[in-house]
PDB file of N, CA and C in Angstrom:
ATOM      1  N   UNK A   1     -48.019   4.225  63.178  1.00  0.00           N
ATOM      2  CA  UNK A   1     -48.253   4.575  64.549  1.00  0.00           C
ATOM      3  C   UNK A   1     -48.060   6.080  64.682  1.00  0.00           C
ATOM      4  N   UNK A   2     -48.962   6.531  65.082  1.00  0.00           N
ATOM      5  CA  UNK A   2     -48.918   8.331  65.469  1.00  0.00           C
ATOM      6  C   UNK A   2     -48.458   8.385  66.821  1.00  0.00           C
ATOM      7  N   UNK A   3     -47.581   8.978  67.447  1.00  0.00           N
ATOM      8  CA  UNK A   3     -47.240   9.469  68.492  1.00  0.00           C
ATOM      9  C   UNK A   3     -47.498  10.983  68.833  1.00  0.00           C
ATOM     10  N   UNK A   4     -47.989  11.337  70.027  1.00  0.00           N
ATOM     11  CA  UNK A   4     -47.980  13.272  70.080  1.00  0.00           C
ATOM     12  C   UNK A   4     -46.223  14.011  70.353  1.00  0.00           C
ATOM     13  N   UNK A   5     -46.659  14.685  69.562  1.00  0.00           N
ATOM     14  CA  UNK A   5     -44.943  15.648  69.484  1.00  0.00           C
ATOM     15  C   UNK A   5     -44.443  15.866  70.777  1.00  0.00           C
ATOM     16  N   UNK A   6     -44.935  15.524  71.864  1.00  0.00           N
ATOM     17  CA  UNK A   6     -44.021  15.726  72.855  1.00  0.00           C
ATOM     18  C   UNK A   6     -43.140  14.750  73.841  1.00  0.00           C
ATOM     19  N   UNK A   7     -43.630  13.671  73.028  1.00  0.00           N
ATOM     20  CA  UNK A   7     -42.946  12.335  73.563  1.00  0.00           C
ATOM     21  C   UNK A   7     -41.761  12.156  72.777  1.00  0.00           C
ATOM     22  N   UNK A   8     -40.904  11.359  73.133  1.00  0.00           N
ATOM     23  CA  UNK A   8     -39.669  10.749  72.625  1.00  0.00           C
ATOM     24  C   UNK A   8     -39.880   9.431  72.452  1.00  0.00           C
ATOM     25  N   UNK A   9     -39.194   8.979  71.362  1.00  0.00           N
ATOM     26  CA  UNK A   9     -39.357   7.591  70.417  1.00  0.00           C
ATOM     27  C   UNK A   9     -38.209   6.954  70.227  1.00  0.00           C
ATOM     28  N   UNK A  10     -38.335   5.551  70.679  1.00  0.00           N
ATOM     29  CA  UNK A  10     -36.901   4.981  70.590  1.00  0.00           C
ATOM     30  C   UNK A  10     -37.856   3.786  69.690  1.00  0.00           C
ATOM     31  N   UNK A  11     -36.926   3.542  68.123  1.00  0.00           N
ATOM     32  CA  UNK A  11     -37.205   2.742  67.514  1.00  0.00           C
ATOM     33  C   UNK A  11     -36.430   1.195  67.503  1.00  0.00           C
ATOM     34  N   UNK A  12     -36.777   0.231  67.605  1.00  0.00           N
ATOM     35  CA  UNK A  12     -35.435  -0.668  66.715  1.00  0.00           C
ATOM     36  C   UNK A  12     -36.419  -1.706  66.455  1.00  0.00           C
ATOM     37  N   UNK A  13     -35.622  -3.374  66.917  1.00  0.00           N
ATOM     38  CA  UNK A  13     -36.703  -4.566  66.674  1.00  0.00           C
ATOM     39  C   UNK A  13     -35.286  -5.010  65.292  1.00  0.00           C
ATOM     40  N   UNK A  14     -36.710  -6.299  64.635  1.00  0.00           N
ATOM     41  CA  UNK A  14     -35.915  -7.003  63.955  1.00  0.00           C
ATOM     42  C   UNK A  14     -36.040  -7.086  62.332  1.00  0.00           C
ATOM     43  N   UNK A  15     -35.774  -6.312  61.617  1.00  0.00           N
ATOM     44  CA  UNK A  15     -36.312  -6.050  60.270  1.00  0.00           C
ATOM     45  C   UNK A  15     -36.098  -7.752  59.405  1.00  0.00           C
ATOM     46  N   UNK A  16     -36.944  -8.171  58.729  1.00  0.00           N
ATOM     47  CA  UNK A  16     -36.703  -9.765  58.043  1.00  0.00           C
ATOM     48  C   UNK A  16     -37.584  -9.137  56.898  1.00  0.00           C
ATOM     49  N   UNK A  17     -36.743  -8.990  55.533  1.00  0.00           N
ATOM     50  CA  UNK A  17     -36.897  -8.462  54.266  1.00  0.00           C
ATOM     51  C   UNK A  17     -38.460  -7.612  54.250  1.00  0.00           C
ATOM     52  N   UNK A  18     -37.909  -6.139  55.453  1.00  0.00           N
ATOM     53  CA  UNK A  18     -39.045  -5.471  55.789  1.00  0.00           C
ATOM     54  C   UNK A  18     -38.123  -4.853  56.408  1.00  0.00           C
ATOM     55  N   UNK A  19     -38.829  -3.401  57.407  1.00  0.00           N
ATOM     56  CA  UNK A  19     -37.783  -2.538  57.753  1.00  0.00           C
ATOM     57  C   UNK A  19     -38.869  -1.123  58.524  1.00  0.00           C
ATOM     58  N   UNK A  20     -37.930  -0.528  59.536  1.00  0.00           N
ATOM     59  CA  UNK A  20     -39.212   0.366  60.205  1.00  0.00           C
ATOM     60  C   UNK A  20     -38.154   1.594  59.935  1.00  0.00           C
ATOM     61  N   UNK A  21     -39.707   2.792  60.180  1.00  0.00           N
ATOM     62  CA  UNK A  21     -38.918   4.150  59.759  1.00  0.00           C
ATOM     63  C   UNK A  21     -39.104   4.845  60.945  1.00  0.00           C
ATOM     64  N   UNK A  22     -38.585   5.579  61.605  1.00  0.00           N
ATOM     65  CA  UNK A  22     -38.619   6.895  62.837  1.00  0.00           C
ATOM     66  C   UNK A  22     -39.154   7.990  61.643  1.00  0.00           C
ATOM     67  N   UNK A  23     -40.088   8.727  61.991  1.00  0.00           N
ATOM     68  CA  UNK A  23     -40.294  10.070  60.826  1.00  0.00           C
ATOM     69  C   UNK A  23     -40.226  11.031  62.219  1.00  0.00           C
ATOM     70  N   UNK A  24     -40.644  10.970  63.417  1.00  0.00           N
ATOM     71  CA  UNK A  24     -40.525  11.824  64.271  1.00  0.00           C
ATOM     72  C   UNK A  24     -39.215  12.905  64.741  1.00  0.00           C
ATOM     73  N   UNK A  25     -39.292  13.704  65.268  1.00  0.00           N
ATOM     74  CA  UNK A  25     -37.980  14.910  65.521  1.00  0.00           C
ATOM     75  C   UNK A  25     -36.595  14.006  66.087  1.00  0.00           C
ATOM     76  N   UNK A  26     -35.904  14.477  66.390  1.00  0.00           N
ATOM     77  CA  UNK A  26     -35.082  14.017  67.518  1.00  0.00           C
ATOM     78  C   UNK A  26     -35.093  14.100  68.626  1.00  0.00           C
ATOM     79  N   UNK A  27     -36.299  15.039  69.379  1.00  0.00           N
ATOM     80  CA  UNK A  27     -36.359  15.313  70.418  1.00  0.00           C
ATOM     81  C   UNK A  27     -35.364  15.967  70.932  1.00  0.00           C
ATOM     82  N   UNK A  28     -34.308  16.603  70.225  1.00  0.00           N
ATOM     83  CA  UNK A  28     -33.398  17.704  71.351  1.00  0.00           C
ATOM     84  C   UNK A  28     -34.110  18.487  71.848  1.00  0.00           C
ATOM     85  N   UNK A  29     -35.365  19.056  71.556  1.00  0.00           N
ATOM     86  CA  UNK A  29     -35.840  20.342  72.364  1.00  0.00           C
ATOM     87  C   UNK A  29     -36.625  19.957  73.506  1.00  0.00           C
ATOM     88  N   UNK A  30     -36.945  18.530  73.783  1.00  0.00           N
ATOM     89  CA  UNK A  30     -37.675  18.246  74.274  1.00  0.00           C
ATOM     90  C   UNK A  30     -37.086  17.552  76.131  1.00  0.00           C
ATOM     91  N   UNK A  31     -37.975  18.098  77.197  1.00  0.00           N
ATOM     92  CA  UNK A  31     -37.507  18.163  78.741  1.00  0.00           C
ATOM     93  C   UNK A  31     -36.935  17.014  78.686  1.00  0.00           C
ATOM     94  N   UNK A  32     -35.791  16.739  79.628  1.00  0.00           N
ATOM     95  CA  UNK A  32     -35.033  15.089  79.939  1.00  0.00           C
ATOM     96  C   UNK A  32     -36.898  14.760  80.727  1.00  0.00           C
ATOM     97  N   UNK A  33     -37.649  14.965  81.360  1.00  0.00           N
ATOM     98  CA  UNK A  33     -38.945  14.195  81.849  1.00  0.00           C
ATOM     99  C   UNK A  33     -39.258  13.988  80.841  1.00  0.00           C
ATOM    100  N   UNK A  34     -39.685  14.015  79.368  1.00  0.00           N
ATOM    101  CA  UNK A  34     -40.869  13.900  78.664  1.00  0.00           C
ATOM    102  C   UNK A  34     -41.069  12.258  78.920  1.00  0.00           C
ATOM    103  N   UNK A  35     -42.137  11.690  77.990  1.00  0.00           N
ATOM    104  CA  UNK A  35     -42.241  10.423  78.168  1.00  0.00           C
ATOM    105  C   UNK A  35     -41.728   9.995  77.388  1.00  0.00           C
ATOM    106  N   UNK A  36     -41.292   8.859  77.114  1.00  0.00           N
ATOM    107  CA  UNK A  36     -40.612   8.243  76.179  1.00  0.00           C
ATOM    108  C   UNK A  36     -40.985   6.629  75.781  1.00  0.00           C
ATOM    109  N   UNK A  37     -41.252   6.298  74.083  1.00  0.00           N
ATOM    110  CA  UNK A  37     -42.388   4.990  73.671  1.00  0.00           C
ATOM    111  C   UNK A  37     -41.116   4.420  73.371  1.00  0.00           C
ATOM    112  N   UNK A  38     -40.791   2.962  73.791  1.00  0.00           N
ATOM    113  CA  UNK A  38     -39.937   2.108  73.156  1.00  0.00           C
ATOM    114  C   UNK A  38     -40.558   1.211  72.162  1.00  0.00           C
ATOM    115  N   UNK A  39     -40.630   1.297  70.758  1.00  0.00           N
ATOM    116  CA  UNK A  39     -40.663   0.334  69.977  1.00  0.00           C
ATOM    117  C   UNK A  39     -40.029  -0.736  69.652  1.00  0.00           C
ATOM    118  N   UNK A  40     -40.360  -1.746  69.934  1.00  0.00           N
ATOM    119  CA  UNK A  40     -40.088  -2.810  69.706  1.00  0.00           C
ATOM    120  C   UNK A  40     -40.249  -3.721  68.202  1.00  0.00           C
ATOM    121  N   UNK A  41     -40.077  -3.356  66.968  1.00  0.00           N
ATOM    122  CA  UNK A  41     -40.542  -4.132  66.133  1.00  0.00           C
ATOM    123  C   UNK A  41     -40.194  -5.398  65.155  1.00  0.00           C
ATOM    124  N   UNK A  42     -40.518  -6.391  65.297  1.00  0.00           N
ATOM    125  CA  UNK A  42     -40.106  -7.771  64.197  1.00  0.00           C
ATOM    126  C   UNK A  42     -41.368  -7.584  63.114  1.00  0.00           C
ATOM    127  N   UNK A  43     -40.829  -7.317  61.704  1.00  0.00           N
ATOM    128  CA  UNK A  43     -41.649  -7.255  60.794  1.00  0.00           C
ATOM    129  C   UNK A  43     -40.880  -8.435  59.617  1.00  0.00           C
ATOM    130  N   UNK A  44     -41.987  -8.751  59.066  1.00  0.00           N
ATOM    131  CA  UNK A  44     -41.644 -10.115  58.239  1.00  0.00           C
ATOM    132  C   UNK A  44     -42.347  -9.542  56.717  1.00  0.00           C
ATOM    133  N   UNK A  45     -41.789  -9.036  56.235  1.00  0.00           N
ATOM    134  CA  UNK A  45     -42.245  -8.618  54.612  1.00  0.00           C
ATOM    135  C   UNK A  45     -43.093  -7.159  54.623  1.00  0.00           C
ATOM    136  N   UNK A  46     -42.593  -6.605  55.327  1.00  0.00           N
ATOM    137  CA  UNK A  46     -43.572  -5.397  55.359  1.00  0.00           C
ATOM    138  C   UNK A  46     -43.041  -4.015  56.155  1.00  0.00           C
ATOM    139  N   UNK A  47     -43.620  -3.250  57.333  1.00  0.00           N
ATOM    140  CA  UNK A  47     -43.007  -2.490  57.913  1.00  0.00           C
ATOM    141  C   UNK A  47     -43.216  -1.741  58.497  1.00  0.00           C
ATOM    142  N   UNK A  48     -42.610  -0.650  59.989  1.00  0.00           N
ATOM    143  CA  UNK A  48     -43.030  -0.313  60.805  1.00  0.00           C
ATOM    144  C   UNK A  48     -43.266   1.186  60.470  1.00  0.00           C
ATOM    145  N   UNK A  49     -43.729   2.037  60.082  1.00  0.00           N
ATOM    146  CA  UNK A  49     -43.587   3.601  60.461  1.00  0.00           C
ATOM    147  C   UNK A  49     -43.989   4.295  61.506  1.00  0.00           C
ATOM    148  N   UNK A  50     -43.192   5.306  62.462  1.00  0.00           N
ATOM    149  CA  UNK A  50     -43.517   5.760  63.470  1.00  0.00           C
ATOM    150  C   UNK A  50     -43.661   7.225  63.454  1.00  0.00           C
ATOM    151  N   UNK A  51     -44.347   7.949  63.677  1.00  0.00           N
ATOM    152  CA  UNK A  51     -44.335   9.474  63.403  1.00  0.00           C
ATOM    153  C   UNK A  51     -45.055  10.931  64.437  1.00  0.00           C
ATOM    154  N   UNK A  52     -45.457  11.621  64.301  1.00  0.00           N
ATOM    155  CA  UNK A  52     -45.862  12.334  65.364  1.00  0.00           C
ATOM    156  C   UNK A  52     -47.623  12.568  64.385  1.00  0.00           C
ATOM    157  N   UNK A  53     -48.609  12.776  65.278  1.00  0.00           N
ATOM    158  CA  UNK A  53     -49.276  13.040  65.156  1.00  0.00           C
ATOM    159  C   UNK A  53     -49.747  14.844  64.448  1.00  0.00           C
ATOM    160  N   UNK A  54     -50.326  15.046  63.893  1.00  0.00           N
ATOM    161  CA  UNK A  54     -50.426  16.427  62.852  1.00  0.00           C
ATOM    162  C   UNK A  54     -51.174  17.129  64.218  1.00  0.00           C
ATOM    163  N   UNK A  55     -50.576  18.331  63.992  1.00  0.00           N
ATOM    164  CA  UNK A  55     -51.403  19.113  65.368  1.00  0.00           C
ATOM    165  C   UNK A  55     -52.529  20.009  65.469  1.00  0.00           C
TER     166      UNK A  55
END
């Protein structure tokens, strides 16, 4: 999943012998408004990666 660098990303969900990654910033630099994507993920043998889009 590509996200644009100016959003904030909250990852979690339910990893079952599988597992998701945040690759995105931490967002400290980023306004308390920005938008913010809640991921939700249950993955079953496989897995989530989340990251920012290349600019």
């Amino acid at each position: 999943m590509l996200v644009p660098e100016d959003w904030r990303v909250q990852v979690g969900g339910l990893p079952i012998l599988g597992g998701y990654e945040d690759r995105t910033a931490d967002g400290g630099a980023l306004p308390d408004n920005a938008p913010v994507l809640k991921v939700n993920a249950t993955t079953l043998l496989g897995g989530v990666k989340v990251a920012h889009e290349p600019s």
